[in-house]
Protein backbone atom coordinates (compact mmCIF):
# COMPACT_ATOMS: atom_id res chain seq x y z
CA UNK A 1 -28.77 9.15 -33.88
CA UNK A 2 -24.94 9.14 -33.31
CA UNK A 3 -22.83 10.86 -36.14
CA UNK A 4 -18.92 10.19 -35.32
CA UNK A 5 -16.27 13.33 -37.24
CA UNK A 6 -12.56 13.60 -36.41
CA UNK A 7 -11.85 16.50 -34.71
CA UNK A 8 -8.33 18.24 -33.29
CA UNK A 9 -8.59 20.35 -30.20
CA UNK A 10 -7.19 21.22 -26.79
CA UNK A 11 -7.24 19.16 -23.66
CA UNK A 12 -9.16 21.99 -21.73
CA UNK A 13 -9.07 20.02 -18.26
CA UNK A 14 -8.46 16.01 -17.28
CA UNK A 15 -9.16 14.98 -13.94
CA UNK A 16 -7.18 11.43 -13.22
CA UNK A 17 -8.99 11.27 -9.97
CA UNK A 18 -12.57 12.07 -11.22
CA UNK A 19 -11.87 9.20 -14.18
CA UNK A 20 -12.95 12.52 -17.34
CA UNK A 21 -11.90 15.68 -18.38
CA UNK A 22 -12.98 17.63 -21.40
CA UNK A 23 -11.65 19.14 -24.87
CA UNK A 24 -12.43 22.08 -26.62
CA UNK A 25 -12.78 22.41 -30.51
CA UNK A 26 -13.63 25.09 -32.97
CA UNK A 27 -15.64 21.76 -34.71
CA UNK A 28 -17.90 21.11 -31.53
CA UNK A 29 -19.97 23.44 -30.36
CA UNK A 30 -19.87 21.97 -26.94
CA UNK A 31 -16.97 20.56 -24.83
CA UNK A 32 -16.14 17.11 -26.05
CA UNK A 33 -15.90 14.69 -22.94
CA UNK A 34 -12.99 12.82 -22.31
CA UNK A 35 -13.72 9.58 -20.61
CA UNK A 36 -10.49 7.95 -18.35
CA UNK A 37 -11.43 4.63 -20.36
CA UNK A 38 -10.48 6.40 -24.28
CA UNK A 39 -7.34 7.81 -22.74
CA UNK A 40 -6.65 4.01 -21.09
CA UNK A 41 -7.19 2.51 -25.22
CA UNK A 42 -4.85 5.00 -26.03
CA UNK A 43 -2.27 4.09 -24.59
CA UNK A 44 -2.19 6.98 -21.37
CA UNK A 45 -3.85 7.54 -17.86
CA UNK A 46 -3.41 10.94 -18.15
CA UNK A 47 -2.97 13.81 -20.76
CA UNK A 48 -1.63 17.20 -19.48
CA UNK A 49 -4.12 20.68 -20.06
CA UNK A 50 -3.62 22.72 -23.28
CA UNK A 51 -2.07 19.14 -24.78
CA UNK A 52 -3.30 18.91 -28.83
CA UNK A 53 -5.54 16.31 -29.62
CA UNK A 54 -6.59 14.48 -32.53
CA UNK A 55 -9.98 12.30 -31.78
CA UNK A 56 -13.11 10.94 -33.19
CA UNK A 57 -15.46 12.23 -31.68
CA UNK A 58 -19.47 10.61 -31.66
CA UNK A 59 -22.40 14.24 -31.55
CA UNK A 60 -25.38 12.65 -29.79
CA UNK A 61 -28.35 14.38 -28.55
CA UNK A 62 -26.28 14.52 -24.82
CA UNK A 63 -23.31 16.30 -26.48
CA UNK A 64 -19.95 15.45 -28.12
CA UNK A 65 -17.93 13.06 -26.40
CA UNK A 66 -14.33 11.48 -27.51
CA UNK A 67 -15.15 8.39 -29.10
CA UNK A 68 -11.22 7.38 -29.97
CA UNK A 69 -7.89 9.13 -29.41
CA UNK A 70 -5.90 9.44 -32.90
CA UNK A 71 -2.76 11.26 -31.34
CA UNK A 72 -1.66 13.88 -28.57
CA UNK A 73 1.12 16.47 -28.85
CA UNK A 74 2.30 18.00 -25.98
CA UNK A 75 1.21 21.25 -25.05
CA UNK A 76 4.33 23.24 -25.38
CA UNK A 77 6.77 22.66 -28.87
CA UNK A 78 9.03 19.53 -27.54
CA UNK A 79 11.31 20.46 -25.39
CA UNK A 80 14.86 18.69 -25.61
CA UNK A 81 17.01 18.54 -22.51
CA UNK A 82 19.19 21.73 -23.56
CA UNK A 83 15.63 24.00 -22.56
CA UNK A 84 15.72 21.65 -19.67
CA UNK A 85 18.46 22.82 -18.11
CA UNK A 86 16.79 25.68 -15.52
CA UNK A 87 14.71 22.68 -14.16
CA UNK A 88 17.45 19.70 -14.30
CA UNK A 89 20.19 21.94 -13.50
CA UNK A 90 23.37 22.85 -15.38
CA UNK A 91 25.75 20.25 -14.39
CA UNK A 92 23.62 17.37 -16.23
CA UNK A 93 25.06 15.37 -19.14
CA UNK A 94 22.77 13.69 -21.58
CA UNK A 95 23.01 10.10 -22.95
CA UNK A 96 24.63 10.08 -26.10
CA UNK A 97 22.17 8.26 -27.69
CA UNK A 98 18.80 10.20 -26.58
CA UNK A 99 17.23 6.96 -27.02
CA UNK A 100 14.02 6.21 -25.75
CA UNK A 101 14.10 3.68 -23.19
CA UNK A 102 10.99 1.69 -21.62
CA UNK A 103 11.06 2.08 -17.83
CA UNK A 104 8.01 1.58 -15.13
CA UNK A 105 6.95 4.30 -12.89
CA UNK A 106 7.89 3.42 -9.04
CA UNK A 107 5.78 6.08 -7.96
CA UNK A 108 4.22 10.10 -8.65
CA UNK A 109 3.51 12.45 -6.52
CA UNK A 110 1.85 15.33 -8.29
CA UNK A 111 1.60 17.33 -5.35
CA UNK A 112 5.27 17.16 -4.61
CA UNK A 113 5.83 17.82 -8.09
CA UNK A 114 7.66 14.45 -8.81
CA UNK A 115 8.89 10.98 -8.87
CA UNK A 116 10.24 7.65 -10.12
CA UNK A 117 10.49 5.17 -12.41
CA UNK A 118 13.16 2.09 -13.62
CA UNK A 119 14.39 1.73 -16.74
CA UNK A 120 13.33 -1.89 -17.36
CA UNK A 121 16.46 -4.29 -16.62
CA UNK A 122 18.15 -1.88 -14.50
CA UNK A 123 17.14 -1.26 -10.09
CA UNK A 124 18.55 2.54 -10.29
CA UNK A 125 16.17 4.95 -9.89
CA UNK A 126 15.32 8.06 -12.78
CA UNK A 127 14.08 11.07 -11.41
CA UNK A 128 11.09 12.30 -12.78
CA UNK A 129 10.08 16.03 -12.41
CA UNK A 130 6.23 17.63 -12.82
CA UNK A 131 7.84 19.67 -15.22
CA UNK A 132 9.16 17.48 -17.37
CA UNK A 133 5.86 15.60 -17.48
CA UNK A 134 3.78 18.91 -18.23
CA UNK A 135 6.21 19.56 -20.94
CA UNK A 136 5.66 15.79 -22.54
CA UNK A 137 2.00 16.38 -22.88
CA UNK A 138 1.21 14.08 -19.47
CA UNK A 139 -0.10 15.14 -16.51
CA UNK A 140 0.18 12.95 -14.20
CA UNK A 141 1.63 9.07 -13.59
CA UNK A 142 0.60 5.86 -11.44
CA UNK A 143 2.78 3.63 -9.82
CA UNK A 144 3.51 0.78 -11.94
CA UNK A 145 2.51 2.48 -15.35
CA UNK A 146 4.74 1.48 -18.42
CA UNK A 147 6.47 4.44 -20.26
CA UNK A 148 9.43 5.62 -22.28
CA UNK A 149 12.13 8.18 -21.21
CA UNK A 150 15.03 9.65 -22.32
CA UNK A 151 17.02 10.50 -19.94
CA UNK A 152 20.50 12.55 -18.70
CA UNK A 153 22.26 11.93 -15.07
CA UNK A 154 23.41 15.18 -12.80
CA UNK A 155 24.97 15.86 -9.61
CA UNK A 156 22.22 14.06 -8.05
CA UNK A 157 21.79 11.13 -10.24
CA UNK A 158 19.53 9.95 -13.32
CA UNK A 159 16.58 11.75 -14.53
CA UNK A 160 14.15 12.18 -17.20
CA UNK A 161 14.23 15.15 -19.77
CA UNK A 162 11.43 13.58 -22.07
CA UNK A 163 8.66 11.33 -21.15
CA UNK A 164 6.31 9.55 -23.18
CA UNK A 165 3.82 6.73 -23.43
CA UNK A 166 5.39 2.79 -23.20
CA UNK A 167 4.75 2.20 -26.80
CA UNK A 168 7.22 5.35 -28.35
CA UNK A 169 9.95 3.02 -26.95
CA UNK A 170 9.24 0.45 -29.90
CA UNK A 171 9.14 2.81 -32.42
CA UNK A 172 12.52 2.46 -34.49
CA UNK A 173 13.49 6.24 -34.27
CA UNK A 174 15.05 8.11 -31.41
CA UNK A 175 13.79 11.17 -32.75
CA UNK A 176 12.98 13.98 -30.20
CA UNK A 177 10.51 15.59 -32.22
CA UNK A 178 7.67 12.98 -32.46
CA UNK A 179 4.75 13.79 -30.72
CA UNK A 180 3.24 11.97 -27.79
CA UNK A 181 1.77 8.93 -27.29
């Protein structure tokens, strides 16, 4: 017999590559398993370690596993592009709106530590650094995923200070403090 609770944790681990990860919460007495396919309803193909998490999660005689992601905050308190600086540098100015803006990733490299994506209607290219991911509550991106960044342009050109799932572009606010997803 299933019984299905809501439950807020921590992302203790997520493997993109493996397709599962797992959560820990003071209301399971096991890991909760987080299948690739939950994170994919969600909205996300990835959710960075020590992210909050809000889920329903099923209790079965195997274990707890994540039946439904209600919401993900990143792991750190949001970071705006001002406690950005020591990884985008000092010389970057930010757009004066801070809107979020729906762009497709060109490609990841989490090995390297970064990326790219394009805002959609526009060819340039936004940097996208591991750091900047980490600190959105993602941990890692494929090539032609759909997000939302906010983003500032340096010495170097355009790059991403904030990083989010597609669907925060639609919401009406631009507001920095929202949490993921």
């Amino acid at each position: 017999m299933e019984d299905t609770v809501r439950v807020t944790g921590l992302v203790k681990w997520f493997d993109v590559n493996k397709g599962y990860g797992f959560v820990v919460a003071d209301d399971c007495e096991t890991d909760i398993l987080l299948h690739a396919n939950v994170l994919r309803c969600f909205g996300q193909n990835s959710v960075a370690n020590n992210a909050e998490i809000e889920l329903l999660v099923q209790r079965s005689e195997r274990g707890c596993q994540a039946a439904e992601i209600l919401s993900v905050a990143p792991p750190r308190p949001e970071r705006g592009p001002e406690a950005m600086q020591g990884i985008l540098g000092d010389d970057v100015v930010v757009d004066s709106d801070r809107a979020l803006r729906p762009a497709r990733v060109k490609w990841f490299d989490r090995k390297k530590g970064f990326g790219f994506a394009n805002v959609f209607g526009s060819s340039e290219d936004v940097f996208l650094h591991i750091e900047v991911l980490q600190a959105s509550g993602l941990a890692e991106l494929l090539p032609g995923e759909a997000i939302a960044i906010r983003t500032a342009v340096g010495p170097r050109g355009r790059m991403a200070w904030d990083i989010r799932g597609w669907d925060a572009a639609l919401a009406p606010t631009t507001d920095a403090s929202e949490s993921v997803g």
